[in-house]
N, C-alpha and C. Protein backbone atom coordinates (compact mmCIF):
# COMPACT_ATOMS: atom_id res chain seq x y z
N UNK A 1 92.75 69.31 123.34
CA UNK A 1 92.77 69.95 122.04
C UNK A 1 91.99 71.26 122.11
N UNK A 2 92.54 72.28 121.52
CA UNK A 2 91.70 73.89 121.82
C UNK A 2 91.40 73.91 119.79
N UNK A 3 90.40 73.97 120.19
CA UNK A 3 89.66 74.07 118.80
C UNK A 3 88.68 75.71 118.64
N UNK A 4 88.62 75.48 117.18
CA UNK A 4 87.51 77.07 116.91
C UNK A 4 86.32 76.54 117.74
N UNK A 5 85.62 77.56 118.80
CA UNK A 5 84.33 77.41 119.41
C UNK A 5 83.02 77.51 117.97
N UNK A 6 83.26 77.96 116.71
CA UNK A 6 82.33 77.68 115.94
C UNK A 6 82.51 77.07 114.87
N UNK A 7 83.83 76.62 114.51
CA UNK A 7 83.89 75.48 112.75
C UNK A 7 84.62 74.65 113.34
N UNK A 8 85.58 75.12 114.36
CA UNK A 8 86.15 73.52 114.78
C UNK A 8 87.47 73.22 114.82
N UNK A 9 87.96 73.89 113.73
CA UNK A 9 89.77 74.41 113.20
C UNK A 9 90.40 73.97 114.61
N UNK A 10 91.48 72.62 114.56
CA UNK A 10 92.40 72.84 115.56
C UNK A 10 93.38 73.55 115.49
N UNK A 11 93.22 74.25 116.84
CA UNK A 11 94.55 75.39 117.34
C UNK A 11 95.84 75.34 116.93
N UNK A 12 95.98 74.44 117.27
CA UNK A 12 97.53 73.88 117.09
C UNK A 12 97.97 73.33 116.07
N UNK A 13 96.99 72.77 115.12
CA UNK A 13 97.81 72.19 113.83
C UNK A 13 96.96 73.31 112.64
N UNK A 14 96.03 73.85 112.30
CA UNK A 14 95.14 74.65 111.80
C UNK A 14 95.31 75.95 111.96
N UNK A 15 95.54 76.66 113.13
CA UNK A 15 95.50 78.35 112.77
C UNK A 15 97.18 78.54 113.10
N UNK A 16 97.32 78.95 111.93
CA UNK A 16 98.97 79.45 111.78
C UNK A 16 98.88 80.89 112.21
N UNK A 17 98.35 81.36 112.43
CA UNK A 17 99.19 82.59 113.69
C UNK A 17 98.03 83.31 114.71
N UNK A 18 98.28 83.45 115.49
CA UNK A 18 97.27 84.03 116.26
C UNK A 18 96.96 85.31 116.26
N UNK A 19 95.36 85.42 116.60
CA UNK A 19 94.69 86.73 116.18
C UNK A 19 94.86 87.29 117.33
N UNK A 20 94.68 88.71 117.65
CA UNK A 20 94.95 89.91 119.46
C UNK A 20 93.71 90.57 118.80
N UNK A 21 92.88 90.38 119.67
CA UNK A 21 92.09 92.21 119.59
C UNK A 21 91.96 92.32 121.17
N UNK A 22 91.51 93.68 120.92
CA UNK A 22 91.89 94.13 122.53
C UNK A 22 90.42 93.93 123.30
N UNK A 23 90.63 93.59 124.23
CA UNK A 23 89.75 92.99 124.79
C UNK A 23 88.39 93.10 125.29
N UNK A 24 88.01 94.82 124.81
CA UNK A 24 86.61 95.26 124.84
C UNK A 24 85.75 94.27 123.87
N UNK A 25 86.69 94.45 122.72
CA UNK A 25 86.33 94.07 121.05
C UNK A 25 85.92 92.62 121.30
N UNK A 26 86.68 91.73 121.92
CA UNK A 26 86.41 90.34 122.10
C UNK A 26 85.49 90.34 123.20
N UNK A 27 85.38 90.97 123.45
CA UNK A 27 83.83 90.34 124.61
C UNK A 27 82.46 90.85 123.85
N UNK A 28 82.75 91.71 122.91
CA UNK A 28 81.49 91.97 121.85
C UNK A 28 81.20 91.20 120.94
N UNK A 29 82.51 90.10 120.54
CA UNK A 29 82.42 89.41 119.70
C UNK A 29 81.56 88.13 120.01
N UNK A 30 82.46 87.71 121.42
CA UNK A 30 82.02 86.25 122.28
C UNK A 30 82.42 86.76 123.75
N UNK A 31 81.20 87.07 124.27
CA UNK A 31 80.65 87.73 125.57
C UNK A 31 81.40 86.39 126.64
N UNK A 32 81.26 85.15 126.39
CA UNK A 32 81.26 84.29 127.13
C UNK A 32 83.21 84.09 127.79
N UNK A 33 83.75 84.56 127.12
CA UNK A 33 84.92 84.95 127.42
C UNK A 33 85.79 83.80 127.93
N UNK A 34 85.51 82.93 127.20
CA UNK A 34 86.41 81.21 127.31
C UNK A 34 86.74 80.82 125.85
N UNK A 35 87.37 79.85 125.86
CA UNK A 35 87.73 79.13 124.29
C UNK A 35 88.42 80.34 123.43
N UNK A 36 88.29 79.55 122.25
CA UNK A 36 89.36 80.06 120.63
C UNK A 36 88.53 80.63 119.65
N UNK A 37 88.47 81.52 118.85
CA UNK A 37 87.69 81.48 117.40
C UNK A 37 89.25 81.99 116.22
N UNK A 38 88.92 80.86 115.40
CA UNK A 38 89.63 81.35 114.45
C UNK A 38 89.65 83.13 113.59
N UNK A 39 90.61 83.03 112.95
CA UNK A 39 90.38 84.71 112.61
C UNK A 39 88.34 85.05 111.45
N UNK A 40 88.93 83.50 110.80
CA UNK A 40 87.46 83.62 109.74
C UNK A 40 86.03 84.26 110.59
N UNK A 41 86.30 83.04 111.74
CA UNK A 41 84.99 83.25 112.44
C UNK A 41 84.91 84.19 113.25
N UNK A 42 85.57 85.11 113.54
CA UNK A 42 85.77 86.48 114.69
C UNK A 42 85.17 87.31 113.49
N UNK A 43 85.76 87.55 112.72
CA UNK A 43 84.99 88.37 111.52
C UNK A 43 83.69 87.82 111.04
N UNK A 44 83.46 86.76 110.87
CA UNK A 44 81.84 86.72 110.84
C UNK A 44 80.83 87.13 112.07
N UNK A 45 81.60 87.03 112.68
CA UNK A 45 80.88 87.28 114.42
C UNK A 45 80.56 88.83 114.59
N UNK A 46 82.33 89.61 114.31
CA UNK A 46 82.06 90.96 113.92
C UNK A 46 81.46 91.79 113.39
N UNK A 47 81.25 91.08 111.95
CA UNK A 47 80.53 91.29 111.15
C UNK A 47 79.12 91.44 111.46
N UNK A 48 78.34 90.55 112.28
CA UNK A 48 77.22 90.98 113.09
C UNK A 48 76.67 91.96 114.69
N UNK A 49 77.60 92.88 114.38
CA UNK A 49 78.01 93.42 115.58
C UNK A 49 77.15 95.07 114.97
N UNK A 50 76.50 95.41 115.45
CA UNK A 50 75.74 96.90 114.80
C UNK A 50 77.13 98.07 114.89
N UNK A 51 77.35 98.32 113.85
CA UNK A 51 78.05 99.89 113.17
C UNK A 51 79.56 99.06 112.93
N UNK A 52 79.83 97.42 113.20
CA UNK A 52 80.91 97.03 112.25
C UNK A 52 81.14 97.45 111.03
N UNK A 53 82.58 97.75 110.64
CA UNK A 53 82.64 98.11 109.37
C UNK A 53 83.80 97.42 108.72
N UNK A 54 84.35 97.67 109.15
CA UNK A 54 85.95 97.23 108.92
C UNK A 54 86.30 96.52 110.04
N UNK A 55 87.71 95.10 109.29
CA UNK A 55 88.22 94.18 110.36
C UNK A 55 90.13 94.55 109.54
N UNK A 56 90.67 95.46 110.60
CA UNK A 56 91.82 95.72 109.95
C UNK A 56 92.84 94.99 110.66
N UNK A 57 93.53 94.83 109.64
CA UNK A 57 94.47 93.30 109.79
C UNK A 57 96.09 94.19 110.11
N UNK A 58 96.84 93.31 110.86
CA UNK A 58 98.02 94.15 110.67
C UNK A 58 99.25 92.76 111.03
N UNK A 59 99.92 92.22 110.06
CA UNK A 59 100.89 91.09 110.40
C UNK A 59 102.35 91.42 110.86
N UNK A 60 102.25 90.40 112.31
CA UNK A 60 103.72 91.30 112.78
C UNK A 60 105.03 90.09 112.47
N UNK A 61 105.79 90.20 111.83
CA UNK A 61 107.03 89.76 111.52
C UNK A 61 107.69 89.71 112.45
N UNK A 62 108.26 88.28 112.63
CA UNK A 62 109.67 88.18 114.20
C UNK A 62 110.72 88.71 113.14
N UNK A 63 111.79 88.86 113.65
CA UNK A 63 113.17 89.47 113.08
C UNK A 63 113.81 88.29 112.54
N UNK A 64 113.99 88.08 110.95
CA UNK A 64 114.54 87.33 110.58
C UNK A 64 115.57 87.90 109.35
N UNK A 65 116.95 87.18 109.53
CA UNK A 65 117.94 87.66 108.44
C UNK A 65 117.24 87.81 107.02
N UNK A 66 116.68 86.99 106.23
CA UNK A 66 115.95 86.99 105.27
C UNK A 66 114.64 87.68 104.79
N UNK A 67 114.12 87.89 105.66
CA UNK A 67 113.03 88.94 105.63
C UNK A 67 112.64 89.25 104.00
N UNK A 68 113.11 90.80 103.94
CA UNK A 68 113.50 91.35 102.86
C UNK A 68 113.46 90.30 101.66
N UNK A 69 114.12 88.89 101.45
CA UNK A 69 113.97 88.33 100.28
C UNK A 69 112.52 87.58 100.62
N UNK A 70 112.11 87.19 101.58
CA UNK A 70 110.72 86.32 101.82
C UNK A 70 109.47 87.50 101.01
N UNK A 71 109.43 88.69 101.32
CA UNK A 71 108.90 89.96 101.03
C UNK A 71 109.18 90.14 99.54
N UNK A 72 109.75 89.82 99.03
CA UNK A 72 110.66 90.57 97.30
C UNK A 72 109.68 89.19 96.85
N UNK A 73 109.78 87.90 97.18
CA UNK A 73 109.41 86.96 96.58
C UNK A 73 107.61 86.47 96.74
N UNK A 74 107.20 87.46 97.59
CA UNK A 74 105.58 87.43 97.71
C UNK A 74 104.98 88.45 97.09
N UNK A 75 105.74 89.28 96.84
CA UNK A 75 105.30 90.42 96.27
C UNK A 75 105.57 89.67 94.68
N UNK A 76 106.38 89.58 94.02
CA UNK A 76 106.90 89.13 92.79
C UNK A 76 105.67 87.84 92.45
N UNK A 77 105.19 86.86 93.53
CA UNK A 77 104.25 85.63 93.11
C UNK A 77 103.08 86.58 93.00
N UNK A 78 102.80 87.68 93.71
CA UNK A 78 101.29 88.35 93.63
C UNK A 78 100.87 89.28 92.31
N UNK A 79 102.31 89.77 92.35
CA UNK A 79 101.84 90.46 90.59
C UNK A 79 101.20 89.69 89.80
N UNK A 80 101.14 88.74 89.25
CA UNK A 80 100.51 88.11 88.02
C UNK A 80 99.14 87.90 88.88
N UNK A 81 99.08 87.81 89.69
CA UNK A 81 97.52 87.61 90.29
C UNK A 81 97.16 89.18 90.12
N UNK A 82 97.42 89.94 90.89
CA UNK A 82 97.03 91.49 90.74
C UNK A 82 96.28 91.85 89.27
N UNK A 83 97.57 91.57 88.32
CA UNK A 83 97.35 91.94 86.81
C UNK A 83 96.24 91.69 86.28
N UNK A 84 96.24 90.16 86.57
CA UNK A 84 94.37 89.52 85.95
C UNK A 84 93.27 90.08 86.26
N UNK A 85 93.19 90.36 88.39
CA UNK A 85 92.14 91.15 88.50
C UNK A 85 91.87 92.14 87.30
N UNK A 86 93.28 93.36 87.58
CA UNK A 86 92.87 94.12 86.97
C UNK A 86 91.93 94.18 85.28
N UNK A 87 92.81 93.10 84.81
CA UNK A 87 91.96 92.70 83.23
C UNK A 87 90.98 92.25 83.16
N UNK A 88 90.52 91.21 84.60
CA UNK A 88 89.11 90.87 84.46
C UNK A 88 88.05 92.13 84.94
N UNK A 89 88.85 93.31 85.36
CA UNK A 89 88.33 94.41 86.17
C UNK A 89 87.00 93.93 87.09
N UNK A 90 87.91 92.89 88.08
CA UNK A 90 86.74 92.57 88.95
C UNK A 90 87.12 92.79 90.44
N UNK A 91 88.38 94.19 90.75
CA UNK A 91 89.00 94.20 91.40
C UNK A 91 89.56 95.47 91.45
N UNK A 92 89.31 96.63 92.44
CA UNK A 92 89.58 98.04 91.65
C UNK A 92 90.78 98.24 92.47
N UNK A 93 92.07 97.61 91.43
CA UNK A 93 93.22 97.74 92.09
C UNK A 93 94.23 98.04 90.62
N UNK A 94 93.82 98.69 90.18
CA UNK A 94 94.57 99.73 89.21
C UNK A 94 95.90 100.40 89.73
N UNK A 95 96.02 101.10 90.49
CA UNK A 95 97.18 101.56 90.83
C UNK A 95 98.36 100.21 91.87
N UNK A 96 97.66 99.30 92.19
CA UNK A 96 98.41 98.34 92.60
C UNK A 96 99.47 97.56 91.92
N UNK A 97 99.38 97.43 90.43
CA UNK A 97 100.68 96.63 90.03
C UNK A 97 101.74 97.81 89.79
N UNK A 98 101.71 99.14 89.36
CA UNK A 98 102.40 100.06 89.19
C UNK A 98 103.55 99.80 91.07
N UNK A 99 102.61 100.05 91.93
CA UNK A 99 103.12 100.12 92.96
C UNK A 99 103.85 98.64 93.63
N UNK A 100 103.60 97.40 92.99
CA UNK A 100 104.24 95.98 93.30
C UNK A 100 105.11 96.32 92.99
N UNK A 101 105.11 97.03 91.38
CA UNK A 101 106.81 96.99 90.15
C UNK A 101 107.29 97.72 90.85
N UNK A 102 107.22 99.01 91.52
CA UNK A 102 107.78 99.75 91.86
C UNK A 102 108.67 98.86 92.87
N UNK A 103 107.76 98.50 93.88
CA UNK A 103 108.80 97.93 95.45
C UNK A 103 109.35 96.89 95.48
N UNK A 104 109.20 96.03 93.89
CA UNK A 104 110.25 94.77 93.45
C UNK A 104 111.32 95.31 92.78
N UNK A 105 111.31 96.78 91.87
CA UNK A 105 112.40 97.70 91.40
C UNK A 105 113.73 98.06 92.27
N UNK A 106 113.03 98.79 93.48
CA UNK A 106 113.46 99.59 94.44
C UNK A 106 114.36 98.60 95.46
N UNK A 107 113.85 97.20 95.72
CA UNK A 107 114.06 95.91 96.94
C UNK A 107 115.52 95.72 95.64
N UNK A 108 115.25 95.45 94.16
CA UNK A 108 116.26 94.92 93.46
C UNK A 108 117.28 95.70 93.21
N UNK A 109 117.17 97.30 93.96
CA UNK A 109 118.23 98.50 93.45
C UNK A 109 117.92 98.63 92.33
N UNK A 110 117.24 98.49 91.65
CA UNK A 110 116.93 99.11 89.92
C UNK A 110 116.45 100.16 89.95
């Protein structure tokens, strides 16, 4: 069983997709250069790393016919979450539902 080297998360039934950093980055993270860390715990690790700032994420999509509707329909469940931030204004994402409506408009040809 390949588990997180710090919470434990099994590999194989627990982390649904795997994290890449390039490999300077991971030996700053965990010098010891064996085992797994989940994505949570690479960023806490990072996070203690002097002049960390940012952990930028980038998700790569295999090629699937459907795509496009999987995308129309995550975007469409996130608006009503977006909106609230904005009303509870605990979340400075103001220009974000303008820009959801927009790319659920545009995906629907409207």
């Amino acid at each position: 069983m390949a588990a997180c080297l710090d919470c434990g998360l099994d590999y194989y039934r627990d982390f649904p997709l795997d994290v890449l950093l390039p490999r300077a980055q991971w030996l700053l993270i965990h010098p010891a250069d064996h085992g797994v860390l989940c994505a949570a715990c690479i960023v806490k690790r990072a996070a203690k790393i002097p002049g960390a700032r940012l952990a930028h994420l980038v998700i790569e999509f295999a090629p699937r016919d459907n795509v496009e509707a999987e995308l129309l329909a995550a975007l469409k469940d996130m608006l009503p979450y977006v909106e609230s931030c904005i009303e509870r204004r605990d979340c400075p994402a103001s220009k974000d539902t303008a820009r959801i409506r927009a790319a659920i408009a545009k995906a629907e040809g409207r």
